[in-house]
PDB file of N, CA and C in Angstrom:
ATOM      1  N   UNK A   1      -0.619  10.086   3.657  1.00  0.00           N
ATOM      2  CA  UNK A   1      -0.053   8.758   3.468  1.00  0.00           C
ATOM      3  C   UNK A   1       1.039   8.548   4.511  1.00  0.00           C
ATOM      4  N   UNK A   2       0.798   7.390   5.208  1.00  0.00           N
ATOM      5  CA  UNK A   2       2.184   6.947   6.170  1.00  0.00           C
ATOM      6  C   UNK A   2       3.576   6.654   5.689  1.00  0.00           C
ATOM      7  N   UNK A   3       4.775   6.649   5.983  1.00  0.00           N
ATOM      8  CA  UNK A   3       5.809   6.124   5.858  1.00  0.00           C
ATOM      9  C   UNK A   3       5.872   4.647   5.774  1.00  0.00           C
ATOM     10  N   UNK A   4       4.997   4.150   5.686  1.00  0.00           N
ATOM     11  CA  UNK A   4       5.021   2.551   5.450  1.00  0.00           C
ATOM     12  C   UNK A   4       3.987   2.286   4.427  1.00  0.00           C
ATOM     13  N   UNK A   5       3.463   3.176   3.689  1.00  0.00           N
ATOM     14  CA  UNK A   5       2.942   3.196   2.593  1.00  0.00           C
ATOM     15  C   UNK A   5       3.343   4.023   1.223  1.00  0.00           C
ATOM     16  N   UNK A   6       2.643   2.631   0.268  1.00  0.00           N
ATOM     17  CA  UNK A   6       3.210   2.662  -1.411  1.00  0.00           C
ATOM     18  C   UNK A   6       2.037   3.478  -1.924  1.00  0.00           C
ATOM     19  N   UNK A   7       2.439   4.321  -3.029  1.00  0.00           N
ATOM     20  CA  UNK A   7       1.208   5.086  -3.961  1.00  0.00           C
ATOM     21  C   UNK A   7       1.142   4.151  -5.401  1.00  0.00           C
ATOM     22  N   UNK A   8       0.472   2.965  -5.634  1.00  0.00           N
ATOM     23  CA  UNK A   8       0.420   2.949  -6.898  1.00  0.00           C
ATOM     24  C   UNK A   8       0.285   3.790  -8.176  1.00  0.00           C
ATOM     25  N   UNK A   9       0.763   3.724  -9.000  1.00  0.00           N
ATOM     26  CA  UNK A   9       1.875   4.613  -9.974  1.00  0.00           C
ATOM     27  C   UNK A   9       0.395   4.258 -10.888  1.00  0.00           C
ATOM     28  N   UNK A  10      -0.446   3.370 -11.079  1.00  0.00           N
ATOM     29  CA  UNK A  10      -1.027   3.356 -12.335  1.00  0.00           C
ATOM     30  C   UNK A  10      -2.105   3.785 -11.750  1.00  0.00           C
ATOM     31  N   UNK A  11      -3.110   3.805 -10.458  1.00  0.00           N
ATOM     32  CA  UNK A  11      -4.114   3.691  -9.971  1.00  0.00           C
ATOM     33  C   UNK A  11      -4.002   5.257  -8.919  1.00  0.00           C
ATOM     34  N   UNK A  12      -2.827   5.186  -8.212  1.00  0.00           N
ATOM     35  CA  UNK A  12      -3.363   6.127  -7.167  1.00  0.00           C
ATOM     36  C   UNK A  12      -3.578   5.004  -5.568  1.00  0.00           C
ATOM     37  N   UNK A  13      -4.022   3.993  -5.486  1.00  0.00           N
ATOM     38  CA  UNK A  13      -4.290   3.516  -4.778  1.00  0.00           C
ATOM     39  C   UNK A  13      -3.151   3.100  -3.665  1.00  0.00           C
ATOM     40  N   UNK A  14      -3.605   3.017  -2.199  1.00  0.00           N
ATOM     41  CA  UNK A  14      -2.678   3.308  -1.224  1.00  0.00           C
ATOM     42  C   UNK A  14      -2.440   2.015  -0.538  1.00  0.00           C
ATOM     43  N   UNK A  15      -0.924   0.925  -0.637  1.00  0.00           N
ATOM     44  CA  UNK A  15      -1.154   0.261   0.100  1.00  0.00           C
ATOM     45  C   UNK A  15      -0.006   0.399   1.231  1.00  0.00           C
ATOM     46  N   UNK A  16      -0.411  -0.374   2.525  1.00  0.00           N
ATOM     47  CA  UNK A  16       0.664  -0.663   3.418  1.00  0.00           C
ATOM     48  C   UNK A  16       1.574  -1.578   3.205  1.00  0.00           C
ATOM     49  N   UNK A  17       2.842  -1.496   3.468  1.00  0.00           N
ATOM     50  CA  UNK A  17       3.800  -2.454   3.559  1.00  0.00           C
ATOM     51  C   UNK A  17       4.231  -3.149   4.841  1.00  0.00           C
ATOM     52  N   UNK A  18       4.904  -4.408   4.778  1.00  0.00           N
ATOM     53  CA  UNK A  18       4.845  -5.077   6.200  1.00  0.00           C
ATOM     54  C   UNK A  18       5.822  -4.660   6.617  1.00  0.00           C
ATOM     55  N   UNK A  19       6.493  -4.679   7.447  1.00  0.00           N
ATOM     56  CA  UNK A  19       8.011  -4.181   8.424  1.00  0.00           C
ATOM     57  C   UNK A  19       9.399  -5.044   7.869  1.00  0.00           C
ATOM     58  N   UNK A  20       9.171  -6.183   7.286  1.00  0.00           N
ATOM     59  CA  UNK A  20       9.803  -6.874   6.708  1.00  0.00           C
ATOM     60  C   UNK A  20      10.058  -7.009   5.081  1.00  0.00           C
ATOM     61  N   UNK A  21       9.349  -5.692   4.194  1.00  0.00           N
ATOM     62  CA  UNK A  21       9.365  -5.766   2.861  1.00  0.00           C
ATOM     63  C   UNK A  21      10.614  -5.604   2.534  1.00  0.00           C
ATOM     64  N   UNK A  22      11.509  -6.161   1.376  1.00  0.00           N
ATOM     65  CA  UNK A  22      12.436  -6.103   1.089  1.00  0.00           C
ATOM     66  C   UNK A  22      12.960  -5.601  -0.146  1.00  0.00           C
ATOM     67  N   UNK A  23      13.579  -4.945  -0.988  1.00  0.00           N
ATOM     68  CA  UNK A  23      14.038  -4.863  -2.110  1.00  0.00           C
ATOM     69  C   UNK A  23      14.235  -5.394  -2.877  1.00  0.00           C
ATOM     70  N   UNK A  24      13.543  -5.455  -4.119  1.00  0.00           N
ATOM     71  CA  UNK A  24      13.179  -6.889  -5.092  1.00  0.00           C
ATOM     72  C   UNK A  24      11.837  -7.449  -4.947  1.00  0.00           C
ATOM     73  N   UNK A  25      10.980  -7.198  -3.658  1.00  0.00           N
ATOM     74  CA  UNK A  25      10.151  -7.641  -3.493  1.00  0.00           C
ATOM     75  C   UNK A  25       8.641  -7.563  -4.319  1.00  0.00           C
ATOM     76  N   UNK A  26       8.360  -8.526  -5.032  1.00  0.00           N
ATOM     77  CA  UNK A  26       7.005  -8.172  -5.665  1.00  0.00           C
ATOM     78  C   UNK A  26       5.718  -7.621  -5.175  1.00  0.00           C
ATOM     79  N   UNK A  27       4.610  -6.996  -5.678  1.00  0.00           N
ATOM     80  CA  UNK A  27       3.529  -6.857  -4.621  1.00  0.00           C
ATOM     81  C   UNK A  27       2.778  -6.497  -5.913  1.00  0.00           C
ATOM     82  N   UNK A  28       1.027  -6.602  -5.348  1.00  0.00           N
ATOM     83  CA  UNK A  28       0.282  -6.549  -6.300  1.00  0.00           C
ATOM     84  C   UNK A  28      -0.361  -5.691  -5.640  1.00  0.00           C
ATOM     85  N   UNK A  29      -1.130  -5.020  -6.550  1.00  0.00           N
ATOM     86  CA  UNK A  29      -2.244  -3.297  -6.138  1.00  0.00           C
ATOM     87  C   UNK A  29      -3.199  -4.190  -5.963  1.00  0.00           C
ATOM     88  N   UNK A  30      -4.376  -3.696  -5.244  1.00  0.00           N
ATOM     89  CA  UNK A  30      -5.691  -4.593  -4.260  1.00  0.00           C
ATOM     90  C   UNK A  30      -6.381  -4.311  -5.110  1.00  0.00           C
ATOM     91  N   UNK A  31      -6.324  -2.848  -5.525  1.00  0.00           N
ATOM     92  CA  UNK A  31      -7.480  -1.909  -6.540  1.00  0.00           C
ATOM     93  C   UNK A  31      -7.351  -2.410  -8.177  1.00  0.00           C
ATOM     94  N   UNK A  32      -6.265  -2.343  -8.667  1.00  0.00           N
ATOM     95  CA  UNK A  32      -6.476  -2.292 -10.348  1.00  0.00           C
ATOM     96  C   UNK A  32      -5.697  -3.797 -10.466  1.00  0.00           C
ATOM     97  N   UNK A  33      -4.976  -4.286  -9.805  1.00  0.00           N
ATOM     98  CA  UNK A  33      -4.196  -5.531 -10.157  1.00  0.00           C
ATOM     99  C   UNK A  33      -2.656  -5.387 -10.916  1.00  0.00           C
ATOM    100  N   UNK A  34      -2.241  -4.282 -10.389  1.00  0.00           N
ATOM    101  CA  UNK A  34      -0.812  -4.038 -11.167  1.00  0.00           C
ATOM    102  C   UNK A  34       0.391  -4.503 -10.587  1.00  0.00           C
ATOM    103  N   UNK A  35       0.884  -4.999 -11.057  1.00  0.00           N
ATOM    104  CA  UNK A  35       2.278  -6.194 -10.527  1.00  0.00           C
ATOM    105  C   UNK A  35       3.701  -5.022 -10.750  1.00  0.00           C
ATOM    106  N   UNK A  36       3.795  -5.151  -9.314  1.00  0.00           N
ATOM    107  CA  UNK A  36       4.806  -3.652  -8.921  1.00  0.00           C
ATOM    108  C   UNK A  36       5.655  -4.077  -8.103  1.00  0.00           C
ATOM    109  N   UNK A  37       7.316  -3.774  -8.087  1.00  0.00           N
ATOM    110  CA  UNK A  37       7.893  -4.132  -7.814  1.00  0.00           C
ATOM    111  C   UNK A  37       8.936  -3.032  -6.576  1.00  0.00           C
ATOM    112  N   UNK A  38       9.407  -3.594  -5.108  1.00  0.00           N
ATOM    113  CA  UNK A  38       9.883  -2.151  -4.285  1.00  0.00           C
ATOM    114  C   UNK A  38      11.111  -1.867  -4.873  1.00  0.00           C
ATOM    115  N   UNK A  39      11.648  -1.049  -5.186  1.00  0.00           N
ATOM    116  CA  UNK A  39      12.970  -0.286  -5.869  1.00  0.00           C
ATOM    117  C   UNK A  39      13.956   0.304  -4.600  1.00  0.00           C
ATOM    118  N   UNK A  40      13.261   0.689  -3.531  1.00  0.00           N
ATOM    119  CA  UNK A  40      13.936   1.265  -2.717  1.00  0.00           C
ATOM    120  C   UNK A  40      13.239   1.247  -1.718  1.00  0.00           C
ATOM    121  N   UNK A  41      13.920   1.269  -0.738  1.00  0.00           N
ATOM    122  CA  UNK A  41      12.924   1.455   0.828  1.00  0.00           C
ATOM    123  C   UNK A  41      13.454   2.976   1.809  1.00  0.00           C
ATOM    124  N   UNK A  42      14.328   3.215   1.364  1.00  0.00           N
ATOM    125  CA  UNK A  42      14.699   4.363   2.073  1.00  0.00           C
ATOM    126  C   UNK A  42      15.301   5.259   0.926  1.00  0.00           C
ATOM    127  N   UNK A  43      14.571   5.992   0.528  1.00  0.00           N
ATOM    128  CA  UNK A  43      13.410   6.690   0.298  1.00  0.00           C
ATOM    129  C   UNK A  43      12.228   5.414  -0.121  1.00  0.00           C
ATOM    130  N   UNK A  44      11.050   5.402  -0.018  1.00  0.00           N
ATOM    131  CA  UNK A  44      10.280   4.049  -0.040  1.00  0.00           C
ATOM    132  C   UNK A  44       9.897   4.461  -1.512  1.00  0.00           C
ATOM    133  N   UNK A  45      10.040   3.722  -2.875  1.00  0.00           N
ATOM    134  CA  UNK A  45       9.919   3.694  -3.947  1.00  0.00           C
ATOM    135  C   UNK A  45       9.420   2.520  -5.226  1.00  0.00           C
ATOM    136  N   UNK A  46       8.787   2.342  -5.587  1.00  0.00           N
ATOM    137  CA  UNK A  46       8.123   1.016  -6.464  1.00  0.00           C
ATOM    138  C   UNK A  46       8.029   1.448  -7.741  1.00  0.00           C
ATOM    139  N   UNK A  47       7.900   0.383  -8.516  1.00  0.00           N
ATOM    140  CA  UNK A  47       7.849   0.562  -9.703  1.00  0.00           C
ATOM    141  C   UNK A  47       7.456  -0.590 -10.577  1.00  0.00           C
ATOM    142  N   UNK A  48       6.798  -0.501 -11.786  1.00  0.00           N
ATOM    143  CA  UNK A  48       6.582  -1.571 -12.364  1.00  0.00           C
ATOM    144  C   UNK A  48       7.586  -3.121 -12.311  1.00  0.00           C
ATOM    145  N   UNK A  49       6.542  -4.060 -12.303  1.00  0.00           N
ATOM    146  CA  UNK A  49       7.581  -4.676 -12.392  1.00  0.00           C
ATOM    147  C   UNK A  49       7.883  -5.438 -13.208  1.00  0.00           C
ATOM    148  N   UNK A  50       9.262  -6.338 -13.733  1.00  0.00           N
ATOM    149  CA  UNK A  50       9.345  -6.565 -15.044  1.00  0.00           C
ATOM    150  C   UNK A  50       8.375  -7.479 -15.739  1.00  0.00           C
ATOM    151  N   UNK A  51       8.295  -7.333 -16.766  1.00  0.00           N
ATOM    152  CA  UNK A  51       6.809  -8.578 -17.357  1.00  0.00           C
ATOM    153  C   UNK A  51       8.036  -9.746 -17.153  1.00  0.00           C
ATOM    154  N   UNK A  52       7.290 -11.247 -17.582  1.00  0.00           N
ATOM    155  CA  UNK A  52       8.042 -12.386 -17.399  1.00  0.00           C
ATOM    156  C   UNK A  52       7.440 -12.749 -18.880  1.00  0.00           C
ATOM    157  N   UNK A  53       9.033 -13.135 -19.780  1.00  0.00           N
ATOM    158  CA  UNK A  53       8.316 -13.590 -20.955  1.00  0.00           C
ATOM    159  C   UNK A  53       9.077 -14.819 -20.695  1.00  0.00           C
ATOM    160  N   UNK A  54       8.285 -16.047 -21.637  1.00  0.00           N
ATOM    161  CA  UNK A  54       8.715 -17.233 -22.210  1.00  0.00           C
ATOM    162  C   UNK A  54       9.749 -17.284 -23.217  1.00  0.00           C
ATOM    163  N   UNK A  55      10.966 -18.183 -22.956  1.00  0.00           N
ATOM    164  CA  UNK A  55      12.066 -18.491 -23.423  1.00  0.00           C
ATOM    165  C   UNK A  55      11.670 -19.886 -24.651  1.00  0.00           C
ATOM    166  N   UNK A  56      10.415 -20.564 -24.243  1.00  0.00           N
ATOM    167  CA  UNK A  56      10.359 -21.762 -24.920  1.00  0.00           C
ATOM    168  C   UNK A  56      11.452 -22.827 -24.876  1.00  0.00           C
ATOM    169  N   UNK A  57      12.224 -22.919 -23.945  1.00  0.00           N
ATOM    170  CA  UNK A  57      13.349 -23.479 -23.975  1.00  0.00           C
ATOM    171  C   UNK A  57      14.437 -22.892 -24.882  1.00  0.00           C
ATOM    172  N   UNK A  58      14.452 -22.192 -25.252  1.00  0.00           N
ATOM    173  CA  UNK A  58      15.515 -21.299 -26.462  1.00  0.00           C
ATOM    174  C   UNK A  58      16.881 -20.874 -25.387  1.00  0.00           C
TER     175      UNK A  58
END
């Protein structure tokens, strides 16, 4: 695996990142569809990312 590549955590599956990914940044796995979020870039690190629930206006 390159230094500009993520290991999805649920799948295994390997993607590249662009030169410009940022921290906070969302990204989705190509392979299983898992919504993962970068945590760190130096050390390069991802992680789920948070679900989005509905407030209903509350």
């Amino acid at each position: 695996m390159n230094a500009n590549q993520i290991e999805c955590p649920d799948c295994g599956g390997h993607k590249a990142l662009a030169p410009q990914t940022e921290v906070g940044q969302l990204l989705s796995c190509a392979d299983c569809g898992a919504r993962l979020e970068v945590l760190s870039l130096i050390p390069m690190q991802i992680g789920h990312a948070p679900q989005i629930e509905e407030d209903f206006g509350e």
